[in-house]
C-alpha atoms as a PDB file:
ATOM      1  CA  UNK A   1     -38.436  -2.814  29.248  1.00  0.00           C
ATOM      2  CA  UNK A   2     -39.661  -3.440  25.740  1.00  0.00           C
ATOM      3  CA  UNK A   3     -42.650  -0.909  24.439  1.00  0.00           C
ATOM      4  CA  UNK A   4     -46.287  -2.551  25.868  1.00  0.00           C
ATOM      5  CA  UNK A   5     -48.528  -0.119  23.923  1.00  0.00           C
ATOM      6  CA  UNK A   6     -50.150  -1.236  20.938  1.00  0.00           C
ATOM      7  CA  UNK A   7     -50.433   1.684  19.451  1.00  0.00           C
ATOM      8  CA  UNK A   8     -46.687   2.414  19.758  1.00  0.00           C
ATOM      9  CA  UNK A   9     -45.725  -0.505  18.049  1.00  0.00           C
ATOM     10  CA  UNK A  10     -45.273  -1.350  14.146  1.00  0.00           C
ATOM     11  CA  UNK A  11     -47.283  -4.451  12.894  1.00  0.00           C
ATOM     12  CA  UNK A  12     -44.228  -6.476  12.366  1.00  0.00           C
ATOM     13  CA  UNK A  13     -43.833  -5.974  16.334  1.00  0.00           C
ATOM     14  CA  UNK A  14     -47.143  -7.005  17.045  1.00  0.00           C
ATOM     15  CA  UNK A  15     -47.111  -9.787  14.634  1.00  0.00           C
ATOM     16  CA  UNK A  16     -44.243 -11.243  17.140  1.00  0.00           C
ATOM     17  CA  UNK A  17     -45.948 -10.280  20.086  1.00  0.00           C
ATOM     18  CA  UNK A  18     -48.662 -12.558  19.054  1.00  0.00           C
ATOM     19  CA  UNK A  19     -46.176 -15.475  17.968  1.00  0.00           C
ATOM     20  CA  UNK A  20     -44.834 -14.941  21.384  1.00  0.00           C
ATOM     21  CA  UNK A  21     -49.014 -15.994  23.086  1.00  0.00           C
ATOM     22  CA  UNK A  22     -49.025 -12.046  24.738  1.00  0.00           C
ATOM     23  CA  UNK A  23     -51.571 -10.900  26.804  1.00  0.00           C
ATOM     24  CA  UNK A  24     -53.517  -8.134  25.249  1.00  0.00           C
ATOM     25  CA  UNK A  25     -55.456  -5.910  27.953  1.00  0.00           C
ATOM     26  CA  UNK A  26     -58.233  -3.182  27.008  1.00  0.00           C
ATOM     27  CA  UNK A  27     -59.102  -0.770  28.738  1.00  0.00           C
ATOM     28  CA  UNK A  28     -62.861  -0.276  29.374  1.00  0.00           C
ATOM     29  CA  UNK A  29     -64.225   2.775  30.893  1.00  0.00           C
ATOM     30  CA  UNK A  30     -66.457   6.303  30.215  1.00  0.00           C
ATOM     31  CA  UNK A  31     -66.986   9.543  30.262  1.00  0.00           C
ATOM     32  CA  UNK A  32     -68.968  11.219  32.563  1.00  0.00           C
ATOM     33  CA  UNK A  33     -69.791  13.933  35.404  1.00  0.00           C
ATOM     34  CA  UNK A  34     -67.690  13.168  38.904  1.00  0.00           C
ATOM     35  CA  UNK A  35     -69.354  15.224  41.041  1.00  0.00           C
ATOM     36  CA  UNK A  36     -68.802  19.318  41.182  1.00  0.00           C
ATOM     37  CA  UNK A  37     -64.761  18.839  42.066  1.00  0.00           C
ATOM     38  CA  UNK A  38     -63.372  15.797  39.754  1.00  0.00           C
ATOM     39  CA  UNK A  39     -63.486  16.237  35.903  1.00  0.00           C
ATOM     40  CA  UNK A  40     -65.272  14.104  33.458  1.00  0.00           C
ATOM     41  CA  UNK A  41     -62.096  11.978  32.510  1.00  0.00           C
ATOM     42  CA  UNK A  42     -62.003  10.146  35.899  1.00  0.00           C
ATOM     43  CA  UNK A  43     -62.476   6.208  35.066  1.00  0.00           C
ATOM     44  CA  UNK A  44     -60.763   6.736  31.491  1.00  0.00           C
ATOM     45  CA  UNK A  45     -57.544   7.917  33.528  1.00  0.00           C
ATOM     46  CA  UNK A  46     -57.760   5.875  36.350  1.00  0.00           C
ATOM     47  CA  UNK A  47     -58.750   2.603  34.046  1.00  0.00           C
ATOM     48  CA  UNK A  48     -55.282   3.724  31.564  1.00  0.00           C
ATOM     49  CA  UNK A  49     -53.340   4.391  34.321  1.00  0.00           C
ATOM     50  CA  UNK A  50     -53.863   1.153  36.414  1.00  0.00           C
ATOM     51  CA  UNK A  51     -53.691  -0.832  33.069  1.00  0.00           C
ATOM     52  CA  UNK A  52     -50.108   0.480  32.263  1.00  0.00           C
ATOM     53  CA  UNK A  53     -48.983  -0.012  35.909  1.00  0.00           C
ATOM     54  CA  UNK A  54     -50.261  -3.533  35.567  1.00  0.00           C
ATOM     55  CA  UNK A  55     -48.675  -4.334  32.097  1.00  0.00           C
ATOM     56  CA  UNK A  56     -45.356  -2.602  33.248  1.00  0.00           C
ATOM     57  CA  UNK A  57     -45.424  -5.278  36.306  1.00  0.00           C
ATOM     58  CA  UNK A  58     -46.241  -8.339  33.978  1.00  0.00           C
ATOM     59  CA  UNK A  59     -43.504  -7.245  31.622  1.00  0.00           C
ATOM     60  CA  UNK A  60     -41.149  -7.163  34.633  1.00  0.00           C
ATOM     61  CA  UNK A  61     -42.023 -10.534  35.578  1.00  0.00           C
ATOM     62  CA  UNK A  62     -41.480 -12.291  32.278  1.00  0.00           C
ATOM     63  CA  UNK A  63     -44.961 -12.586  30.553  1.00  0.00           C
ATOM     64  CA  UNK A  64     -45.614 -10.415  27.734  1.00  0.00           C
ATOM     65  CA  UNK A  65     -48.123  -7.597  27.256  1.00  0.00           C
ATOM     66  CA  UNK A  66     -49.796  -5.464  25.014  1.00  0.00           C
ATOM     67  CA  UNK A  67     -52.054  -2.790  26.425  1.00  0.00           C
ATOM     68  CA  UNK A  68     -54.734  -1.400  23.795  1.00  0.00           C
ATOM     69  CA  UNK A  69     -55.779   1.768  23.691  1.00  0.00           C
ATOM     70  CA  UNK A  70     -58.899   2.884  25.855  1.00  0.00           C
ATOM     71  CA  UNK A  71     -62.429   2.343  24.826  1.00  0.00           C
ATOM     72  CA  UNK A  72     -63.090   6.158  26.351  1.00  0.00           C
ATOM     73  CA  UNK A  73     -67.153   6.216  26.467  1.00  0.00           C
ATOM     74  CA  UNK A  74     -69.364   3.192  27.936  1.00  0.00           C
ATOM     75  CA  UNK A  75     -72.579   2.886  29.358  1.00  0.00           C
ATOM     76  CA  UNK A  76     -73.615   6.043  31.589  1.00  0.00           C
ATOM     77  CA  UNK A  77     -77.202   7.150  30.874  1.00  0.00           C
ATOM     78  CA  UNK A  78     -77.577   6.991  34.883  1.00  0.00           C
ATOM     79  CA  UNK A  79     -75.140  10.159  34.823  1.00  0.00           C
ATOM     80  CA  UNK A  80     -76.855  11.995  31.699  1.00  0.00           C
ATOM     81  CA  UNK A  81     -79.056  14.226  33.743  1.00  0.00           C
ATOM     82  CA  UNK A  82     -75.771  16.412  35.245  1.00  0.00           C
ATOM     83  CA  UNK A  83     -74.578  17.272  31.821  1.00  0.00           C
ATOM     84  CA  UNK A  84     -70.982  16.770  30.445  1.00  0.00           C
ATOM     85  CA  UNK A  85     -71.303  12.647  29.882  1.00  0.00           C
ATOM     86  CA  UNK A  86     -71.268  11.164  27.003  1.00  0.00           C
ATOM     87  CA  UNK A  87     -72.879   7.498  26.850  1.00  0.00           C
ATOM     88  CA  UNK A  88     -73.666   4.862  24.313  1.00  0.00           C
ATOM     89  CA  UNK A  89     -76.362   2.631  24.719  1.00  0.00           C
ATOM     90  CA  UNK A  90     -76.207  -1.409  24.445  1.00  0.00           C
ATOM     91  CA  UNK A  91     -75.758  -2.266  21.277  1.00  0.00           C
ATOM     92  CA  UNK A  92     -73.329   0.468  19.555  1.00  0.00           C
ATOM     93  CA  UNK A  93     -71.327  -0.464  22.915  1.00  0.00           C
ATOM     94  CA  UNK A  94     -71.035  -4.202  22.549  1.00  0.00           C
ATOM     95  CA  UNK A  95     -70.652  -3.821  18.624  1.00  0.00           C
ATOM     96  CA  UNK A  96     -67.507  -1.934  19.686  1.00  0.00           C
ATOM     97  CA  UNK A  97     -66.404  -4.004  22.208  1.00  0.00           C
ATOM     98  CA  UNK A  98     -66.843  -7.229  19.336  1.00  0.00           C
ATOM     99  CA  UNK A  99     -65.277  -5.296  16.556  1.00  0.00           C
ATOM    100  CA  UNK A 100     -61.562  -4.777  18.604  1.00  0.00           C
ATOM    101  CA  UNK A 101     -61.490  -8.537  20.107  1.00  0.00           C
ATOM    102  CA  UNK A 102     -62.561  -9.749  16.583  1.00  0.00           C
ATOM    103  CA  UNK A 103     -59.703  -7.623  15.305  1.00  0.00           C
ATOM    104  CA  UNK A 104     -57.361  -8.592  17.797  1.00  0.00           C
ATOM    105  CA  UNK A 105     -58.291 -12.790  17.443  1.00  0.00           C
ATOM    106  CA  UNK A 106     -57.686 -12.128  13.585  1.00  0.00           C
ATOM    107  CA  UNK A 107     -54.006 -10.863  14.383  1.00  0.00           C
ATOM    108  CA  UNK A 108     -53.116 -13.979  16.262  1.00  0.00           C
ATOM    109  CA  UNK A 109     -53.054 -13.079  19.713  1.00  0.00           C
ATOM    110  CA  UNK A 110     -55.366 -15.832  21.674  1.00  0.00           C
ATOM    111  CA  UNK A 111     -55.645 -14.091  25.377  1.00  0.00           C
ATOM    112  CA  UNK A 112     -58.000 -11.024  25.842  1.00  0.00           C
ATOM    113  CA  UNK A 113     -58.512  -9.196  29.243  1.00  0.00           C
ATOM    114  CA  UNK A 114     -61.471  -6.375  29.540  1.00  0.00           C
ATOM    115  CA  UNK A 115     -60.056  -4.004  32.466  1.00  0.00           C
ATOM    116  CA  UNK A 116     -63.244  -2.390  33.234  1.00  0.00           C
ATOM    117  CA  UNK A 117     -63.088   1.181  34.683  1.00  0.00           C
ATOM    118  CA  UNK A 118     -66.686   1.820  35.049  1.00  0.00           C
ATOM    119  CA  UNK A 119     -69.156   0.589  37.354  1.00  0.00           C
ATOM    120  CA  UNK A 120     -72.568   0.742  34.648  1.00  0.00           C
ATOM    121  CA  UNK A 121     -70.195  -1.032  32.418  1.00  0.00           C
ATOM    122  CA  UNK A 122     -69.886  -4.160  34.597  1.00  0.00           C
ATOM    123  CA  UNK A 123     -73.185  -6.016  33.440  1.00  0.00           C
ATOM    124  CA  UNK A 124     -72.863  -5.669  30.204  1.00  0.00           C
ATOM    125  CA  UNK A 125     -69.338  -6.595  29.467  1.00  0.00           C
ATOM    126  CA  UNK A 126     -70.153  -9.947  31.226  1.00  0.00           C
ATOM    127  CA  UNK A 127     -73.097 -10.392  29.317  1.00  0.00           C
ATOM    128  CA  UNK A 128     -70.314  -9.520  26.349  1.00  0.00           C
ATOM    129  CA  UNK A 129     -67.906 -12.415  27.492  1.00  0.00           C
ATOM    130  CA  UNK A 130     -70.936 -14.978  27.756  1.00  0.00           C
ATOM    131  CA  UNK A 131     -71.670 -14.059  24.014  1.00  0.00           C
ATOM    132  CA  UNK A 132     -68.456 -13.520  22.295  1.00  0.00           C
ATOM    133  CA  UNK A 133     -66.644 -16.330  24.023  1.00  0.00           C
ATOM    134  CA  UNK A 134     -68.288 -19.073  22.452  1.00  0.00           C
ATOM    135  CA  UNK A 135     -69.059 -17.337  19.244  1.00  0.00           C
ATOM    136  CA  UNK A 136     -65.249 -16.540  18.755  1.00  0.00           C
ATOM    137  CA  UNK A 137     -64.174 -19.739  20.097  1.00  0.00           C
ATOM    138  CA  UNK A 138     -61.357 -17.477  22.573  1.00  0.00           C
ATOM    139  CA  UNK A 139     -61.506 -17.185  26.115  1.00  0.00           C
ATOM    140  CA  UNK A 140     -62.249 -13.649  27.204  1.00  0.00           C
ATOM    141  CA  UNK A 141     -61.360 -12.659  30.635  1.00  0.00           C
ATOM    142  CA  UNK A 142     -63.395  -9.919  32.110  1.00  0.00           C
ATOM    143  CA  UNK A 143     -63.159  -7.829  35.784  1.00  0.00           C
ATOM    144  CA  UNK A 144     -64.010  -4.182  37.041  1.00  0.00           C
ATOM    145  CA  UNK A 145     -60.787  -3.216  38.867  1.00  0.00           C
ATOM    146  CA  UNK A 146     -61.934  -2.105  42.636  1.00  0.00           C
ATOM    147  CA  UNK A 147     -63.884  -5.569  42.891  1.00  0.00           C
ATOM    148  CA  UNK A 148     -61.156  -7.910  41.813  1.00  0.00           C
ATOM    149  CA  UNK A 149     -58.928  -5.884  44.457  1.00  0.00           C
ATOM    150  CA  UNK A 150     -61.464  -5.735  46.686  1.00  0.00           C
ATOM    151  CA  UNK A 151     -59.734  -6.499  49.691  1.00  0.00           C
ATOM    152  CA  UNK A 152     -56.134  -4.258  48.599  1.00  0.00           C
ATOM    153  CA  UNK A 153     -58.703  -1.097  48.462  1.00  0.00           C
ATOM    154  CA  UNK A 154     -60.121  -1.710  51.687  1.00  0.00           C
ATOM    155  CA  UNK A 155     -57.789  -2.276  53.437  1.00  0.00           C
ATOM    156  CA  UNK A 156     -56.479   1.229  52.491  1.00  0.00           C
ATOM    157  CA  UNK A 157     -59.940   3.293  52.631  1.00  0.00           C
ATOM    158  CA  UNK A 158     -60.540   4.896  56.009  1.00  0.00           C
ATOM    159  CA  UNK A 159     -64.295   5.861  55.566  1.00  0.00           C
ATOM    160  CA  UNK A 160     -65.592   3.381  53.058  1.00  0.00           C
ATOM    161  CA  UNK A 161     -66.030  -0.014  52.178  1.00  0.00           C
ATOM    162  CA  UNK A 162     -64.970  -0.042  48.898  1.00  0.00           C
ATOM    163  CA  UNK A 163     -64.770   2.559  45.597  1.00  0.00           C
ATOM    164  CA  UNK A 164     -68.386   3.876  44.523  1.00  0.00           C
ATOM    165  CA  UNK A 165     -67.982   7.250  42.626  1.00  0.00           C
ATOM    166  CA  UNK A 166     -66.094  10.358  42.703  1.00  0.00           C
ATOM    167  CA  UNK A 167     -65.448   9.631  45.966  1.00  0.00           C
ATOM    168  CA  UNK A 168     -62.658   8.754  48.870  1.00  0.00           C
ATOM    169  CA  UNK A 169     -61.146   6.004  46.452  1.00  0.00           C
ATOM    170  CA  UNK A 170     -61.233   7.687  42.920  1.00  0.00           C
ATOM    171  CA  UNK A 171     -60.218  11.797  44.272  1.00  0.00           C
ATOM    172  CA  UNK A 172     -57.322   9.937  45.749  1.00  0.00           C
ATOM    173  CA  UNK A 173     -56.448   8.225  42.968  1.00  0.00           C
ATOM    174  CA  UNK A 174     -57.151  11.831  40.960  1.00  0.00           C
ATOM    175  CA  UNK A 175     -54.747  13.609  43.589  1.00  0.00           C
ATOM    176  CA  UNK A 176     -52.030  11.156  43.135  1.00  0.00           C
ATOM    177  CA  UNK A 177     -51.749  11.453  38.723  1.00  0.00           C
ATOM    178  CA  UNK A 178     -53.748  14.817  37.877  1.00  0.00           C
ATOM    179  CA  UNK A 179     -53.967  16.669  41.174  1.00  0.00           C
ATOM    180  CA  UNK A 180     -54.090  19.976  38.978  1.00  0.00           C
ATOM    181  CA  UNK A 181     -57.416  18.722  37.809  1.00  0.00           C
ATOM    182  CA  UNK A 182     -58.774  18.203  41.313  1.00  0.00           C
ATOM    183  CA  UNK A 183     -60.667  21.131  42.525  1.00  0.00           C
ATOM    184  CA  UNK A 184     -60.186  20.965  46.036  1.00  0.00           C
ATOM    185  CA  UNK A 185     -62.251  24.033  47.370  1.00  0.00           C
ATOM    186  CA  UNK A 186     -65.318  21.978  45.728  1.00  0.00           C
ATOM    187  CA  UNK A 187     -64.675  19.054  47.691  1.00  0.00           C
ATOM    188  CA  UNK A 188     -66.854  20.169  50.842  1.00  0.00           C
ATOM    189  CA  UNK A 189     -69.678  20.699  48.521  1.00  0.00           C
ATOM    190  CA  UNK A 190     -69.433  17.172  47.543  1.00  0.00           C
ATOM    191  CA  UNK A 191     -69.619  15.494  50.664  1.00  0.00           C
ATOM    192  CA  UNK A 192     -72.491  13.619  49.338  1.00  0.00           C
ATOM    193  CA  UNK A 193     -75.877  13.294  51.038  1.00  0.00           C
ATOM    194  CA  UNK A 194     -76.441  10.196  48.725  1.00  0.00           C
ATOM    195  CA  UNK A 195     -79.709   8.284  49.345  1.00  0.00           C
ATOM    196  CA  UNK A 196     -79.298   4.704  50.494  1.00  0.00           C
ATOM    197  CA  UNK A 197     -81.013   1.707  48.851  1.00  0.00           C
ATOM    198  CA  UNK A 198     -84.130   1.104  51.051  1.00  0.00           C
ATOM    199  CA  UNK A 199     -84.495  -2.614  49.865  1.00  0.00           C
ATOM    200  CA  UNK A 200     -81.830  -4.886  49.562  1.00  0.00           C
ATOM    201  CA  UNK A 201     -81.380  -8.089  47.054  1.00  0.00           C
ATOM    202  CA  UNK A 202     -83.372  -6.165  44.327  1.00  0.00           C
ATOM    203  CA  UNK A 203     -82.916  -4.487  41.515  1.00  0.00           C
ATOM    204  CA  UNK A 204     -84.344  -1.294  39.790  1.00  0.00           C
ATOM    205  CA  UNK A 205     -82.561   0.933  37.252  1.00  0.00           C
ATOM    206  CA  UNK A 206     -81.619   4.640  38.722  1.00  0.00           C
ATOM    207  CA  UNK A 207     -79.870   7.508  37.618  1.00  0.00           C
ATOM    208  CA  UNK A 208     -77.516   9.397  39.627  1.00  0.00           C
ATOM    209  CA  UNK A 209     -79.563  11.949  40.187  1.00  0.00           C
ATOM    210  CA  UNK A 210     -82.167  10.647  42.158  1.00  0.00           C
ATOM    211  CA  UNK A 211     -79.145   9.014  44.646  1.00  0.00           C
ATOM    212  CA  UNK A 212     -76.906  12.041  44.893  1.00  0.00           C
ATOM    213  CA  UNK A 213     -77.783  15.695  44.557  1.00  0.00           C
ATOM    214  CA  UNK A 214     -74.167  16.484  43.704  1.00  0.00           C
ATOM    215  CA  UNK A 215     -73.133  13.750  41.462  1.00  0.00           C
ATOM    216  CA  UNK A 216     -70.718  12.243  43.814  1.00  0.00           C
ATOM    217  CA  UNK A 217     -71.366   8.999  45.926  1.00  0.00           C
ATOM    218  CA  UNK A 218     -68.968   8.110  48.862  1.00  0.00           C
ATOM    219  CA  UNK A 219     -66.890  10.744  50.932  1.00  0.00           C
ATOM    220  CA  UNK A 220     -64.383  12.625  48.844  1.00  0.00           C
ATOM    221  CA  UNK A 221     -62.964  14.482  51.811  1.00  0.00           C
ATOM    222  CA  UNK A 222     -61.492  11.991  53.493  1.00  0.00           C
ATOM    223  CA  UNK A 223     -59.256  11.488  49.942  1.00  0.00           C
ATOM    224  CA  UNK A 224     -55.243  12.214  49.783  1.00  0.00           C
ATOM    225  CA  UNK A 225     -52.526  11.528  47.142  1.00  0.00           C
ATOM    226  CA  UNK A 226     -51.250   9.052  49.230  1.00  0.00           C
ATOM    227  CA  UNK A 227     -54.218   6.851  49.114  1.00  0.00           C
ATOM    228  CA  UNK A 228     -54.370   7.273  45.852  1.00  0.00           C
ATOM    229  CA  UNK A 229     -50.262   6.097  45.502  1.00  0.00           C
ATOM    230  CA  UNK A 230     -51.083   3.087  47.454  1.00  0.00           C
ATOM    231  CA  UNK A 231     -54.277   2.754  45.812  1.00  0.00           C
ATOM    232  CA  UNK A 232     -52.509   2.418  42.709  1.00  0.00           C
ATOM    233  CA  UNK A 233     -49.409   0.071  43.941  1.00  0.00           C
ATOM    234  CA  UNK A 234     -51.854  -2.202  45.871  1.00  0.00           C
ATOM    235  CA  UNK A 235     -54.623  -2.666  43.176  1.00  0.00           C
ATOM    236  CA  UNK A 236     -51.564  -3.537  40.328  1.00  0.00           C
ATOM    237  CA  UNK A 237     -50.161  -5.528  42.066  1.00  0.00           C
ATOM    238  CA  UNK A 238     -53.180  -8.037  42.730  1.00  0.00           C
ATOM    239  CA  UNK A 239     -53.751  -7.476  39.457  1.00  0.00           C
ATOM    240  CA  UNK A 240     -50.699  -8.859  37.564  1.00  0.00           C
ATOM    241  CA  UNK A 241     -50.613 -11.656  40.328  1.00  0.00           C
ATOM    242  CA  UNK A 242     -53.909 -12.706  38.862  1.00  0.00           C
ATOM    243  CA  UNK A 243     -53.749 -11.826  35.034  1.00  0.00           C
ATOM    244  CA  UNK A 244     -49.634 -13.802  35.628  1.00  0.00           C
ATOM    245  CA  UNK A 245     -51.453 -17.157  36.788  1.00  0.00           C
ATOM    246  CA  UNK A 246     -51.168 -19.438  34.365  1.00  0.00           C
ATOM    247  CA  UNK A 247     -54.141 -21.550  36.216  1.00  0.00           C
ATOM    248  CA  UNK A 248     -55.948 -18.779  34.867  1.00  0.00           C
ATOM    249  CA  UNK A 249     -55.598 -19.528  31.614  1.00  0.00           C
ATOM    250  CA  UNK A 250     -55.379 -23.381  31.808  1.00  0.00           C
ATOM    251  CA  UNK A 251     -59.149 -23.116  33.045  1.00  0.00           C
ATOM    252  CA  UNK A 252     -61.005 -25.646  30.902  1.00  0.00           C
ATOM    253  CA  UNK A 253     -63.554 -23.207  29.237  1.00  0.00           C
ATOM    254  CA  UNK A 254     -65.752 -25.542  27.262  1.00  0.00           C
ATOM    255  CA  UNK A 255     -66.855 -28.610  27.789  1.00  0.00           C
ATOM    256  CA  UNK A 256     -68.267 -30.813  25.061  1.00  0.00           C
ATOM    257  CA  UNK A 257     -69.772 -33.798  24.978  1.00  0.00           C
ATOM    258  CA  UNK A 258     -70.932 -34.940  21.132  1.00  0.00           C
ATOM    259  CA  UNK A 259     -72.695 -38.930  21.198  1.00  0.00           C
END
């Protein structure tokens, strides 16, 4: 399979690879506490790892792919208060996330996905898209992983709905690519006692800390490396069936309607 990393690649080879109308994914994620047995990397590994497997399956099916480098820090003041996260706020985040699509549109290529790993990332990356799609003229498509394979992770999940943090979803997917990072004997002390949210169809800003007195939301115990396995297979493949649809891309975008 040819190379799909953009940073592996000579110019010349990316020069094609836009000649050739390839799909350029970035990876969108963070850095920040996961509870007292994951480590701080969690959505920047999980977010790479899901976009290579993804890539790797477009490739295989024809449609070419370049997969960026991840944007490693996002938007996680909620998780300041437990130490080790590092967080930008609004602007320096969506000046950065403008400054590599601008880059990339300049190059040639004309179809951007945002592969967002990180759940306070979500509103403001689609707030991104509305902006910088019809200030750069492109079509940007946008998604946070576990909710465009909403039904694939369920379906796997024994104890939960669906991924929240640090939790059955994400140590599985931990166990399955860096188990030597997973710290195991810490998992009972995560079993989160995570407050619910008393009113529904609202919203109010909250940190981490006043949900979860260990950082972690959801129930890491029930996690094993074979979750996370199918977790990955599962989620990838949903993903390259939609990112492959050409329908996808053929969307009218714009509509307008001069006298």
């Amino acid at each position: 399979m040819d190379e799909i990393e953009w940073r592996r690649l000579r110019a010349d080879q990316l020069r094609e690879r836009a000649r050739q109308d390839a799909i350029v994914i970035l990876p969108v994620a963070s850095l920040e506490q996961h509870g007292q047995h994951l480590p701080v990397e969690v959505d920047s590994c999980l977010g790479e790892e899901l976009t290579s497997r993804t890539a790797a399956k477009m490739a295989a099916r024809g449609t070419p792919v370049v997969v960026l480098p991840a944007i490693w820090t996002g938007l996680s003041e909620h998780h300041m208060s437990f130490g080790g996260t590092i967080t930008l706020d609004f602007p320096a985040f969506a000046a950065l996330i403008e400054g590599v699509v601008r880059s990339v549109l300049r190059h040639g290529f004309r179809r951007i996905v945002l592969l967002n790993a990180h759940g306070g990332n979500e509103n403001a990356l689609r707030t991104i898209v509305d902006d910088l799609t019809p200030k750069l003229g492109a079509p940007i498509v946008q998604f946070t992983y576990w909710y465009a394979a909403a039904a694939a992770v369920a379906r796997i999940l024994e104890t939960q709905g669906g991924l929240t943090h640090a939790c059955e979803a994400e140590t599985s997917m931990m166990l399955a690519v860096r188990p030597a990072l997973v710290a195991t004997d810490r998992i009972p002390h995560d079993n989160t006692n995570a407050s619910h949210e008393p009113v529904g169809g609202v919203y109010r800003w909250r940190s981490i800390g006043s949900r979860s007195e260990t950082g972690s939301l959801g129930n890491p115990a029930a996690a094993t490396a074979e979750k996370g396995r199918q977790l990955f297979d599962a989620i990838s493949d949903v993903l390259a069936d939609k990112l492959c649809n050409e329908a996808l891309w053929d969307l009218p975008w714009t509509s307008e309607r001069l006298p």
